[in-house]
Structure formats: C-alpha cells, structure tokens
C-alpha atoms as a PDB file:
ATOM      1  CA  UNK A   1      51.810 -81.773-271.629  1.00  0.00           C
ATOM      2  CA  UNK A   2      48.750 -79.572-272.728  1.00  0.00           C
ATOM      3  CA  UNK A   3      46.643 -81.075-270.038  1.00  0.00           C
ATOM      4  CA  UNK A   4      49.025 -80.463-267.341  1.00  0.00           C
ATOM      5  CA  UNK A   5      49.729 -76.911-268.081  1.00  0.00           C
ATOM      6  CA  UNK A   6      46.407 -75.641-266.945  1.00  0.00           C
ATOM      7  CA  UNK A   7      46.823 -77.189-263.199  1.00  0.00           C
ATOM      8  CA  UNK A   8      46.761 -73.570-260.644  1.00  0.00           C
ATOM      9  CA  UNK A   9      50.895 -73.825-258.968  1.00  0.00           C
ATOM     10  CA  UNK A  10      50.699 -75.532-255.755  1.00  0.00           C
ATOM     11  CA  UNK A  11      52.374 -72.758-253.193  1.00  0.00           C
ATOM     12  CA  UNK A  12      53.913 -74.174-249.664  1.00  0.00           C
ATOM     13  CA  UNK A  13      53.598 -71.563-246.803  1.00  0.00           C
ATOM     14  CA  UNK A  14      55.732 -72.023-243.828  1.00  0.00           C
ATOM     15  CA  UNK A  15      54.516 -69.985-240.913  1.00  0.00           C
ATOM     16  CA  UNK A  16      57.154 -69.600-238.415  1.00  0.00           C
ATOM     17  CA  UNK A  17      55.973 -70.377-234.275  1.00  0.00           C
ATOM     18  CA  UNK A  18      57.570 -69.212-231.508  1.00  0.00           C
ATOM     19  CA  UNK A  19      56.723 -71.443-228.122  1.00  0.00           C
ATOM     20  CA  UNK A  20      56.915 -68.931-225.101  1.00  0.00           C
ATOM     21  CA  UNK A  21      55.252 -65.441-226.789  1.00  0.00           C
ATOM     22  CA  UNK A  22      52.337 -65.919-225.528  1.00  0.00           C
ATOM     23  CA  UNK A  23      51.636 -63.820-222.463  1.00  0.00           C
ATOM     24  CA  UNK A  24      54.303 -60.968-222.200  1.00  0.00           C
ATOM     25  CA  UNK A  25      54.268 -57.421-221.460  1.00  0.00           C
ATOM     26  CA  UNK A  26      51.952 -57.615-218.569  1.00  0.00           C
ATOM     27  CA  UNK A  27      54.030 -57.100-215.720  1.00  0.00           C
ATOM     28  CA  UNK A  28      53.407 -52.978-216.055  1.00  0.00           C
ATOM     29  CA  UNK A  29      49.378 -53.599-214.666  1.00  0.00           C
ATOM     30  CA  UNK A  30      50.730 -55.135-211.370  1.00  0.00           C
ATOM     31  CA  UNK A  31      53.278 -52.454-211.160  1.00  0.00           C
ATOM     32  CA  UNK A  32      50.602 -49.981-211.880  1.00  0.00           C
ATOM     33  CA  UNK A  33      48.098 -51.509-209.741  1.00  0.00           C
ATOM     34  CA  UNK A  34      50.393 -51.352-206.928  1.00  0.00           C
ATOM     35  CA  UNK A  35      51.186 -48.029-207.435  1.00  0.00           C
ATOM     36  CA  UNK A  36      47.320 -46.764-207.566  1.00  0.00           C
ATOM     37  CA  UNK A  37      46.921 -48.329-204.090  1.00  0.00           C
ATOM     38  CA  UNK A  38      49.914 -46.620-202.813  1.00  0.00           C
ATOM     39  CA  UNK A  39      48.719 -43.328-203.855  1.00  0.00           C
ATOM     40  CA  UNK A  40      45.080 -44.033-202.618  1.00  0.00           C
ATOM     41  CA  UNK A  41      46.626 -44.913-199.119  1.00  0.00           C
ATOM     42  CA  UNK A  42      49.042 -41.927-199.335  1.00  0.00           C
ATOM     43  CA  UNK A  43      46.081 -39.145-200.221  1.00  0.00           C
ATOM     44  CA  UNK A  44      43.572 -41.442-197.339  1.00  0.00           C
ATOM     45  CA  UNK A  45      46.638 -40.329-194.750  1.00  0.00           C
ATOM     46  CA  UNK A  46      46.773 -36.752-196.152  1.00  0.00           C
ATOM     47  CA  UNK A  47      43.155 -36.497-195.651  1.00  0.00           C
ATOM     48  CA  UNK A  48      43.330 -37.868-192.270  1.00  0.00           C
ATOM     49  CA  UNK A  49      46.064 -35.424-191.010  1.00  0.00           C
ATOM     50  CA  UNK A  50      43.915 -32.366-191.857  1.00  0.00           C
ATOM     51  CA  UNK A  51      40.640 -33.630-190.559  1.00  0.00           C
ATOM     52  CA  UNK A  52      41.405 -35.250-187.231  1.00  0.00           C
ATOM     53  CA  UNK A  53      42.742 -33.531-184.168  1.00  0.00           C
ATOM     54  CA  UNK A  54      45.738 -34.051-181.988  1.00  0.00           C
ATOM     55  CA  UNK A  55      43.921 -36.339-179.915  1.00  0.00           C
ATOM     56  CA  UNK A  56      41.915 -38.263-182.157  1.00  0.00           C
ATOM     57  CA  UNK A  57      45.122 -39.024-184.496  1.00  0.00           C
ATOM     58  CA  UNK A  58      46.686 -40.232-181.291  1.00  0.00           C
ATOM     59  CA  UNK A  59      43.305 -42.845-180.716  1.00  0.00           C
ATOM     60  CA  UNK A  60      44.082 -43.849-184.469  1.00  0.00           C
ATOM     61  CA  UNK A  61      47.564 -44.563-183.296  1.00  0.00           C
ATOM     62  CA  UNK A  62      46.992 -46.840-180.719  1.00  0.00           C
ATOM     63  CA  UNK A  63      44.189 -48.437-182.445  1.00  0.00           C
ATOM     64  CA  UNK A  64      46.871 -50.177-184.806  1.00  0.00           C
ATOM     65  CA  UNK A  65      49.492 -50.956-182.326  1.00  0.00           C
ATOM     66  CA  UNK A  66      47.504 -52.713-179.541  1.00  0.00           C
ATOM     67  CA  UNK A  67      48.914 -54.400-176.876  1.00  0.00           C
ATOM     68  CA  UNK A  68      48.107 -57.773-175.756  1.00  0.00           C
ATOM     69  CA  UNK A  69      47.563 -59.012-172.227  1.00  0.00           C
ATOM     70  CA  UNK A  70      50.601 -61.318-172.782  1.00  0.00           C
ATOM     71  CA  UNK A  71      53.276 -57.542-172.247  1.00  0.00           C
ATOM     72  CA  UNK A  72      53.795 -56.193-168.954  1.00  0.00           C
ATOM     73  CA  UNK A  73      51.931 -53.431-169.972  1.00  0.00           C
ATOM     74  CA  UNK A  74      47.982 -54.198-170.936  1.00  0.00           C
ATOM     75  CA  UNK A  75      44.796 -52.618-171.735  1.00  0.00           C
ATOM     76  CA  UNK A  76      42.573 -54.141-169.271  1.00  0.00           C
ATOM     77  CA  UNK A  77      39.079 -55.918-169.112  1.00  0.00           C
ATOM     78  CA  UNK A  78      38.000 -59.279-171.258  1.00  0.00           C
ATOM     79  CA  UNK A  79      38.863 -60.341-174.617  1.00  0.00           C
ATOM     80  CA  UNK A  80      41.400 -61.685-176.601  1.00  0.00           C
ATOM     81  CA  UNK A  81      43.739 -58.293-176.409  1.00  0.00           C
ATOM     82  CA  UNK A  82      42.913 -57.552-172.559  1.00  0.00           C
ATOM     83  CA  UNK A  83      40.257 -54.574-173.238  1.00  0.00           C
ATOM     84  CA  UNK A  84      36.579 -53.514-173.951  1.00  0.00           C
ATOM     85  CA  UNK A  85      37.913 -51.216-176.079  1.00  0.00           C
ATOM     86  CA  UNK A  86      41.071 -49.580-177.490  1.00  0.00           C
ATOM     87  CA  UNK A  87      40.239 -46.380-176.330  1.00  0.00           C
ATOM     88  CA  UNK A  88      38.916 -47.769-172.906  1.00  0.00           C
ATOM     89  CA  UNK A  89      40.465 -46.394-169.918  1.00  0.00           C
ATOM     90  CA  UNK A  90      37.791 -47.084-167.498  1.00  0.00           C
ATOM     91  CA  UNK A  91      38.915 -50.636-166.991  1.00  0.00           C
ATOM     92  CA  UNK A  92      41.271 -52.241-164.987  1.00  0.00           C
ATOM     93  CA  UNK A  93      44.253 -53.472-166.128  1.00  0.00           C
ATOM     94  CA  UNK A  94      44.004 -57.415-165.676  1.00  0.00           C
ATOM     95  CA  UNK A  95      47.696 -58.171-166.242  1.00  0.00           C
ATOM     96  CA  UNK A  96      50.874 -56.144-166.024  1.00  0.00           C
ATOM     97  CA  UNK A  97      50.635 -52.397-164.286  1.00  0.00           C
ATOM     98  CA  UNK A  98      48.227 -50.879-167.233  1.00  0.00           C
ATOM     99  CA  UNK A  99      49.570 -48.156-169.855  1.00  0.00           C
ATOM    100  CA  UNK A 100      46.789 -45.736-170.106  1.00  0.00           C
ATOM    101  CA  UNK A 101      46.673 -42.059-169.525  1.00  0.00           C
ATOM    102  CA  UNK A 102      45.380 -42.278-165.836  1.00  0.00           C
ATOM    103  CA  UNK A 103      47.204 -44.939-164.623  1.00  0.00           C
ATOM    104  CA  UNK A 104      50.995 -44.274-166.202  1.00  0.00           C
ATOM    105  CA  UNK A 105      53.589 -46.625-165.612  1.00  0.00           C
ATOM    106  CA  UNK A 106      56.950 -45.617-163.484  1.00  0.00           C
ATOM    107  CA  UNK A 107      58.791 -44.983-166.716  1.00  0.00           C
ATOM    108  CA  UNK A 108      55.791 -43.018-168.293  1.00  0.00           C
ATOM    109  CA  UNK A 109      54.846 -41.279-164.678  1.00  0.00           C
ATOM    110  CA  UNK A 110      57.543 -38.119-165.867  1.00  0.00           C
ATOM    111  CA  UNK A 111      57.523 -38.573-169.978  1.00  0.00           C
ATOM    112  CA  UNK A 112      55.401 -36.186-171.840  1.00  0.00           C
ATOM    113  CA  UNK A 113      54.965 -36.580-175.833  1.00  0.00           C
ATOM    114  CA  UNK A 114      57.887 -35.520-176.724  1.00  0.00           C
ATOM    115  CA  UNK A 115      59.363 -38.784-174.996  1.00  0.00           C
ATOM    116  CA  UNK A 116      62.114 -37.183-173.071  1.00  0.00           C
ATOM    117  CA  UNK A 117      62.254 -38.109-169.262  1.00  0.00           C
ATOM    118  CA  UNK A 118      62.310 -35.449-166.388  1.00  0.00           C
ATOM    119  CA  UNK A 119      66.119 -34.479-165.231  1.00  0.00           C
ATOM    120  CA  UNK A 120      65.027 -36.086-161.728  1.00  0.00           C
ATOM    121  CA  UNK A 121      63.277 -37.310-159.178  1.00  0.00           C
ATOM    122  CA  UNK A 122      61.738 -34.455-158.193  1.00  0.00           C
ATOM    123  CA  UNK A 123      59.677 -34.325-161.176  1.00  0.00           C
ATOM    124  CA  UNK A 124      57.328 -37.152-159.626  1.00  0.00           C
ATOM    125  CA  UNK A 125      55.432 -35.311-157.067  1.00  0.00           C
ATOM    126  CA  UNK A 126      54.758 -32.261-160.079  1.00  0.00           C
ATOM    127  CA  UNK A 127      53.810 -35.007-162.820  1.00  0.00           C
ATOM    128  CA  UNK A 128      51.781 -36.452-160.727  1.00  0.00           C
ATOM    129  CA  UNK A 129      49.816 -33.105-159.842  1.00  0.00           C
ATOM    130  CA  UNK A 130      49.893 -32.269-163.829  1.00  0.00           C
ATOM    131  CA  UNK A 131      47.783 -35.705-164.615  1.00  0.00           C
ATOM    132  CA  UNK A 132      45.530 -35.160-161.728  1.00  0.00           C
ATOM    133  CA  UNK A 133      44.753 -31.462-163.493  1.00  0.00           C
ATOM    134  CA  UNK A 134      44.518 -33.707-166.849  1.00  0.00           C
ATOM    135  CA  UNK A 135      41.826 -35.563-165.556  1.00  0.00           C
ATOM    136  CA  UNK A 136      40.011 -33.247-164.073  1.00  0.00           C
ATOM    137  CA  UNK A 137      39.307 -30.699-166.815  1.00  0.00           C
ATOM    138  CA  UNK A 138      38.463 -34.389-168.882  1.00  0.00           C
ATOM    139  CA  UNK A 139      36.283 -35.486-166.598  1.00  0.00           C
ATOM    140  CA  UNK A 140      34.445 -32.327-166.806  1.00  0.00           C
ATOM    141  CA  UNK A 141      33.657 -32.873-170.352  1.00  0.00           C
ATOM    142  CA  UNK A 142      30.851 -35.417-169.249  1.00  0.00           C
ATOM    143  CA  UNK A 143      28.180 -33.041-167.220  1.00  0.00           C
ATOM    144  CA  UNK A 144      26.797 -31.684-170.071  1.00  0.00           C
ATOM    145  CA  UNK A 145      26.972 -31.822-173.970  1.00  0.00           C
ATOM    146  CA  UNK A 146      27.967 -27.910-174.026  1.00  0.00           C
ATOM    147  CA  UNK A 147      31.369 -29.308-172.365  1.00  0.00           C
ATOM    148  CA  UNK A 148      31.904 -31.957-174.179  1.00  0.00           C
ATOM    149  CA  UNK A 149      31.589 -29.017-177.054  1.00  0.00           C
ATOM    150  CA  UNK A 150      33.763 -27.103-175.360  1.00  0.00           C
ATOM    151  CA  UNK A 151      36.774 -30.121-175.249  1.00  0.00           C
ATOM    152  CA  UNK A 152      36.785 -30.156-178.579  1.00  0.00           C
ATOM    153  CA  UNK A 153      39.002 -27.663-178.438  1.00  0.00           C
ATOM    154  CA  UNK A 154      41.090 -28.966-176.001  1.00  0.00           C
ATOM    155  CA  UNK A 155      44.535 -31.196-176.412  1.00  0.00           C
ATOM    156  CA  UNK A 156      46.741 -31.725-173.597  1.00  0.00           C
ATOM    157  CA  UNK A 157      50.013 -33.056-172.797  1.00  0.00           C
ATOM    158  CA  UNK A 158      52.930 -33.493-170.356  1.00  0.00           C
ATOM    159  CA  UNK A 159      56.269 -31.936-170.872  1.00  0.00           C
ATOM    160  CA  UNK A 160      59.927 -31.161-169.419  1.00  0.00           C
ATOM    161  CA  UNK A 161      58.359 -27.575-169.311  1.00  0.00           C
ATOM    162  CA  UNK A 162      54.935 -28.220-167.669  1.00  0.00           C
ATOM    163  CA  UNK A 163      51.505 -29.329-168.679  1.00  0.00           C
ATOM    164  CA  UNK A 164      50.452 -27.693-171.930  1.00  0.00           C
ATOM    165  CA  UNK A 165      47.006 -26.810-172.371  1.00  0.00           C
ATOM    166  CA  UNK A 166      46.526 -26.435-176.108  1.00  0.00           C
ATOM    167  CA  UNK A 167      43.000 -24.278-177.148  1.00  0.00           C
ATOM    168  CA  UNK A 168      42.453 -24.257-181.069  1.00  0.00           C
ATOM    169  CA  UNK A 169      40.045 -23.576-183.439  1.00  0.00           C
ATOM    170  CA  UNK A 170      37.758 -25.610-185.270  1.00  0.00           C
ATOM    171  CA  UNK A 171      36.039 -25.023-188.527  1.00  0.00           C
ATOM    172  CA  UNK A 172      33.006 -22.800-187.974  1.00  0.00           C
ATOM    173  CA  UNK A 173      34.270 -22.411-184.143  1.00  0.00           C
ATOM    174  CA  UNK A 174      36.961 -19.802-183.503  1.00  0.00           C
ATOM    175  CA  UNK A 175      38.213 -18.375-180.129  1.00  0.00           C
ATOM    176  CA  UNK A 176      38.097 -14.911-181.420  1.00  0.00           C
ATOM    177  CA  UNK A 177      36.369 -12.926-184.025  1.00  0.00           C
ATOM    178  CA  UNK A 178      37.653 -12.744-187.383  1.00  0.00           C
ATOM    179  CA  UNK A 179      41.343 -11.249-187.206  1.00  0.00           C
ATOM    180  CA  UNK A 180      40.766  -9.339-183.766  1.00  0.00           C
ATOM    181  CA  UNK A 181      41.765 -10.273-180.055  1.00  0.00           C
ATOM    182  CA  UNK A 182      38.162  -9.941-179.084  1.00  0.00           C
ATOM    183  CA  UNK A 183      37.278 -13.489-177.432  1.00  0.00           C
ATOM    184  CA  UNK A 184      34.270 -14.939-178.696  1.00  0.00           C
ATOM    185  CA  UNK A 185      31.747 -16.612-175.680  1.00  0.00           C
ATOM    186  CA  UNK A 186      33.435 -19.768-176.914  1.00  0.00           C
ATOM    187  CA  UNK A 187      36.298 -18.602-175.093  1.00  0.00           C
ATOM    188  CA  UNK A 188      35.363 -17.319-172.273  1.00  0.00           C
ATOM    189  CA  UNK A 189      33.419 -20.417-171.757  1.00  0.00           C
ATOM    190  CA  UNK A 190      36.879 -22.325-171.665  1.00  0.00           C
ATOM    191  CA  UNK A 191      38.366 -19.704-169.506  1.00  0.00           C
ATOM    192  CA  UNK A 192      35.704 -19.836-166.412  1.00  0.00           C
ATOM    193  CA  UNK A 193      36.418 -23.975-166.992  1.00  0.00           C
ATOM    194  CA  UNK A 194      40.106 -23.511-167.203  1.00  0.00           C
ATOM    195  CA  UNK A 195      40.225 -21.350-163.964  1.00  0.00           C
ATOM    196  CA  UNK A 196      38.156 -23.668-162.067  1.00  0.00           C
ATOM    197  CA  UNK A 197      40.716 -26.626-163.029  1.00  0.00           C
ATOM    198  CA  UNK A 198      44.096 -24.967-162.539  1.00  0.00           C
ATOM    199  CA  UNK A 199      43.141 -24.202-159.129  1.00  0.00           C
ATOM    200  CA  UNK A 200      43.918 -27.144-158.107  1.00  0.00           C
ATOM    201  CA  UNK A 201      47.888 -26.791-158.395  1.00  0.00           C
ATOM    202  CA  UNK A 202      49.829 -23.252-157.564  1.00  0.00           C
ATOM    203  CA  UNK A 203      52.228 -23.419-160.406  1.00  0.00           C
ATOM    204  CA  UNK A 204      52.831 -19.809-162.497  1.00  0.00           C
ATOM    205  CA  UNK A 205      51.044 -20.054-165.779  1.00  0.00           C
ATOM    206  CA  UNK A 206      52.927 -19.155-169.069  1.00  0.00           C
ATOM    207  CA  UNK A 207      50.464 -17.887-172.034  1.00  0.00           C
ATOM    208  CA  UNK A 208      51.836 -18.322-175.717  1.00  0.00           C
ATOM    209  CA  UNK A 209      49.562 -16.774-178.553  1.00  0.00           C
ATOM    210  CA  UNK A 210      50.043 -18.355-181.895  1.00  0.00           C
ATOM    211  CA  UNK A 211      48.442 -17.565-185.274  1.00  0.00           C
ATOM    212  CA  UNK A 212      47.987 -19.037-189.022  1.00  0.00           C
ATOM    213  CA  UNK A 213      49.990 -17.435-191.663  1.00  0.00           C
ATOM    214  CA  UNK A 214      48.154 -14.705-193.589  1.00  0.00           C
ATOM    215  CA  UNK A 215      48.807 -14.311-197.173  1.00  0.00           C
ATOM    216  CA  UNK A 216      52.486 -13.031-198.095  1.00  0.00           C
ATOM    217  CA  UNK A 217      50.484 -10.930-200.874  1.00  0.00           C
ATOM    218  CA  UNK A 218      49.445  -8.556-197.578  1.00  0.00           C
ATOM    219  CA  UNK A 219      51.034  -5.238-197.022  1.00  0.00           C
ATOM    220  CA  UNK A 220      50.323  -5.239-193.899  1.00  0.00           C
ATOM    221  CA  UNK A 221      51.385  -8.698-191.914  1.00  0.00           C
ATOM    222  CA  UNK A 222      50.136  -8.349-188.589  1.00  0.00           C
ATOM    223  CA  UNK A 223      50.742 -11.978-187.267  1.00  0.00           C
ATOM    224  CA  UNK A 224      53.116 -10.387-184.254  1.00  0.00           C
ATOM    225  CA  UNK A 225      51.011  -8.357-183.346  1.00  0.00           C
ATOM    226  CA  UNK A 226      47.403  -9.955-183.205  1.00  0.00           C
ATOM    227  CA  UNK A 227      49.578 -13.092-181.453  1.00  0.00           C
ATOM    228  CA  UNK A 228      50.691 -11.166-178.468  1.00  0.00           C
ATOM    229  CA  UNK A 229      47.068  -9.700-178.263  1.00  0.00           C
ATOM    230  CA  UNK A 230      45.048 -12.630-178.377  1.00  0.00           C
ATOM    231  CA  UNK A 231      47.638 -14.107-175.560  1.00  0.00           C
ATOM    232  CA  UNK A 232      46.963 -11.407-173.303  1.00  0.00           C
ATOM    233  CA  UNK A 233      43.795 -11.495-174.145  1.00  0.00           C
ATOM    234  CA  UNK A 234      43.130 -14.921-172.698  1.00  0.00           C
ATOM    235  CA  UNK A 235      45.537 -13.195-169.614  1.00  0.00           C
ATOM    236  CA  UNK A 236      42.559 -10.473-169.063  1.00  0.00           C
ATOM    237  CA  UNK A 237      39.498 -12.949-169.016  1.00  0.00           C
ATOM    238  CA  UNK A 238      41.692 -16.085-166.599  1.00  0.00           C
ATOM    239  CA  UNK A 239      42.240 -12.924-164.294  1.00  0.00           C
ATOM    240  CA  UNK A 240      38.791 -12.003-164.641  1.00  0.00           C
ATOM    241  CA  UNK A 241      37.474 -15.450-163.757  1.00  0.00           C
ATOM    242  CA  UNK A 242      39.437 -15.564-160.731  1.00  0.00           C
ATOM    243  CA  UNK A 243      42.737 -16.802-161.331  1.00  0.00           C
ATOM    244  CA  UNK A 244      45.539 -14.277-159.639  1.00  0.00           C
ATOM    245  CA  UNK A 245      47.465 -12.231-161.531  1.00  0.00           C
ATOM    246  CA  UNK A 246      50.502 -13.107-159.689  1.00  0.00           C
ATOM    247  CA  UNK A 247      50.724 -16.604-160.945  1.00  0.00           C
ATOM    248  CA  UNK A 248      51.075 -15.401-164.395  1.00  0.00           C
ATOM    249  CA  UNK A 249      54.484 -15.081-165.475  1.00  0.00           C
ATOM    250  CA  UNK A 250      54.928 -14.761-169.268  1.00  0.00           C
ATOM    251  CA  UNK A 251      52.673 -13.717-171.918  1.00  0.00           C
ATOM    252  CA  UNK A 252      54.707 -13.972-175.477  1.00  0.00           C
ATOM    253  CA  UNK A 253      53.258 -13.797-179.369  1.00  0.00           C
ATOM    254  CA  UNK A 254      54.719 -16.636-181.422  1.00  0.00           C
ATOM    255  CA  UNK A 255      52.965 -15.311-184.633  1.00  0.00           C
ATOM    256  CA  UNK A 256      53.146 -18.185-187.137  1.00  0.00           C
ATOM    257  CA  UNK A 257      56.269 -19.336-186.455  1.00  0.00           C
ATOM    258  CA  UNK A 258      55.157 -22.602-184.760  1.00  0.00           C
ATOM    259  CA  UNK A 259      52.767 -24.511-186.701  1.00  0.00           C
ATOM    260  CA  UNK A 260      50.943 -27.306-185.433  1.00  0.00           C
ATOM    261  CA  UNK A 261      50.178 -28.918-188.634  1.00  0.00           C
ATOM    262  CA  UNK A 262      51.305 -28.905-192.060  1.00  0.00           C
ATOM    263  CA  UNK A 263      49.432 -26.500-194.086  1.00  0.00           C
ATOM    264  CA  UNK A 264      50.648 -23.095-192.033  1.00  0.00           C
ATOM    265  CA  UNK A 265      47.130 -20.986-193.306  1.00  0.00           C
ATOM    266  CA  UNK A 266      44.734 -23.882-191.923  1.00  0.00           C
ATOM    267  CA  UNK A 267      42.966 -22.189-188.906  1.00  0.00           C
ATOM    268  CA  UNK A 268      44.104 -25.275-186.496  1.00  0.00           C
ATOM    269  CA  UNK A 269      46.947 -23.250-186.398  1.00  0.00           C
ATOM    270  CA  UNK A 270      45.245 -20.165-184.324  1.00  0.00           C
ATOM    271  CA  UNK A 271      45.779 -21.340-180.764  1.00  0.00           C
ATOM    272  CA  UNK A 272      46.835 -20.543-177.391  1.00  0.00           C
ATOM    273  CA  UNK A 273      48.811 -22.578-175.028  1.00  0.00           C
ATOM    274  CA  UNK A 274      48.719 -22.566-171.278  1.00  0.00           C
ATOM    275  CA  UNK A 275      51.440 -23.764-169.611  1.00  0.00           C
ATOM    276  CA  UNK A 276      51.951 -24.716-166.474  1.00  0.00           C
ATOM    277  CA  UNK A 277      55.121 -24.639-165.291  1.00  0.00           C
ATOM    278  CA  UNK A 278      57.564 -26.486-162.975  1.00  0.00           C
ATOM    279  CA  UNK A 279      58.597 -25.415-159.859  1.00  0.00           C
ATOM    280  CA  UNK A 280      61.130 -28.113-159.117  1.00  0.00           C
ATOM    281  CA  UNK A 281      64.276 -28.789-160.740  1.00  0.00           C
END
C-alpha cells in the first residue's frame, strides 16, 4: 500500500475532433477579389470617358463589337474578321455591302447617331450631300500635320436636323481666350477650313454657342451671355472667310445647359456647333 501511494495519478484527456472545420470562412476573399476588379474596371471606364473624345470613344466601340465577314455587313480586306484594321475604311468590303462611314448601307444612308431614320425619302439626296461634306473636311486632315491638329477638334455627325459640326476645346487648346468671345488663331484656322468645305452644299447654317458651367459661388454668371457671343462670333469670322451672310439663319446661346459630357465644368464642354440644315421635308 505504501509503495503504491507515491505513483503520480494517471489523467485521460479526450480531445474532441470535428471532421469538416478545416477550411471555412474563405469565401469573403473571392467576393472581395471580385469586387476590387469591378471597381478597377469601373474607375478604367471613368477615366476613359474624360480623356477620349467623341470620336475616339466611338473607335473603342467598334473595336469590341467587330463584325465578321460571315454578316451581310463586313469590314473589308484579309483576315479572319474581313479587315486590315478595325478602324480601316480604306478597304473594300469583300462580302456583304460594307458598314463604314463612307460607304453606309441603305438603312444607315439617312440615320445619324441618334439612330432615328429620316421622315422620307427625300432625305436621300440631302444625306447623301451631308457625307460627301463629311469626307471632305476629313480628308483634309491629311495635307499637313497643322490639319490633322486642327481635326482634333472636330466631331461630326448626321442628324434628322442636319449635319452637325461639333468644334471643342482641348486641354491647353481653346477656341477663344480665357472667358471672352475673342477667337484665338486656332479658330480662325477652322473657320477659313470650314468655309472652304461647306461650300460645297447651299444649305442655311444654324450656329449654337455652348459653354462649361462656371462656379455657382460667382456673382456674376455670365454663361448666357458669353454663349451667344462666342456663337456670333464664329458668325463674324465664316462671313469674313467668305461664306454669305444670307445662308445663316440662327445664331442662339445655349449657355451650359447642354453638356456634352459628364462633369458640366470640364472645358470639352465649351463648343460650337454648326449645323447644316435640311431643306427637304
């Protein structure tokens, strides 16, 4: 008895397993992973609204819906997808009747951007003599690198009203000086090309003036005003380049009511539209 009483108490430990715990909880990094993408895709479109033009957003466009040779409506030239190039329009359609800006199809012929058809027939002939205007003040762009400059500023497109021609600033290039209606030679560059190009048709012209928002901290807002100025400013130097005054009907200030992209203080939005407008219909 004495020998056995010094023996240390044996002590049984039962640890308790559960089969399955292993890997839980986890699920939250996909989920967050996913959302991080989304985001970087969602600021990567941001960015690319406020740093591309009209145009070149429209090139992005197309470039991710291509159409293959197999449609009615094709690209053009060799490949797999019928074209040189996405943004080609120098080659011949190889299949179908070709979709590109200088050779529109029959239901395209009379459809500007904002996809609505012409009320008639009639339209034709006047579409027609809009595109032909649209490529020529393009094709101008390639004699010299101070017109290709000068296109920059440039974004055109077919409507039920007429062919609007779109002149905008660009960062570090403005069509006037700094809050005035005096024309920079930027301007009046674009005006001498502009006169020379809507000679070709003898459709009135309709000038719109529009302007970025100024601060709503100013006493004095003067967005009206400096609008309808810088459109009848553009009026004075087409009329001094040689256009006649008779063609011009209108001349209006849209202030900052009409803003061509998002952020309504961004100075894409100082522009002036020429339209030229139908006769027919």
């Amino acid at each position: 008895m004495g020998a056995h009483s010094n023996a240390a108490p044996v002590i049984i430990k039962r640890k308790k397993i559960v089969a399955g715990d292993g890997h839980h909880g986890g699920a939250w990094k996909v989920a967050y992973a996913d959302f991080v993408t989304a985001m970087m895709a969602f600021f990567l479109l941001m960015w690319l609204l406020n740093a591309t033009t009209e145009k070149q957003r429209k090139g992005i466009a197309e470039y991710f819906s291509p159409t293959v040779p197999l449609a009615r409506i094709s690209g053009g030239g060799e490949g797999t997808l019928g074209g040189d190039s996405m943004f080609s329009e120098m080659t011949m359609a190889r299949t179908g009747t070709g979709g590109t800006n200088m050779r529109p199809t029959e239901a395209r012929l009379s459809r500007g951007e904002t996809g609505l058809s012409d009320r008639g027939a009639d339209h034709d002939s006047e579409t027609a003599a809009f595109q032909e205007v649209e490529t020529a003040l393009l094709a101008r762009g390639g004699e010299s690198m101070t017109q290709r400059n000068l296109l920059r500023h440039v974004v055109t497109r077919v409507t039920d009203e007429g062919l609007v021609i779109e002149l905008f600033d660009i960062e570090g290039a403005t069509l006037f000086e700094d809050e005035s209606d005096a024309p920079t030679e930027l301007l009046t560059a674009l005006a001498q090309m502009l006169t020379r190009v809507l000679g070709l048709v003898r459709n009135p012209v309709a000038i719109g003036g529009h302007v970025a928002a100024q601060p709503v901290v100013r006493a004095n807002n003067t967005v009206w005003g400096l609008s309808a100025d810088r459109a009848d400013a553009l009026r004075r130097l087409l009329e001094a380049k040689g256009m006649p005054s008779a063609r011009i009907e209108r001349v209006t200030g849209h202030a900052d009511r009409e803003p061509s992209i998002r952020n309504p203080m961004s100075p894409r939005n100082n522009r002036l539209e020429i339209v030229l407008l139908r006769t027919e219909g």
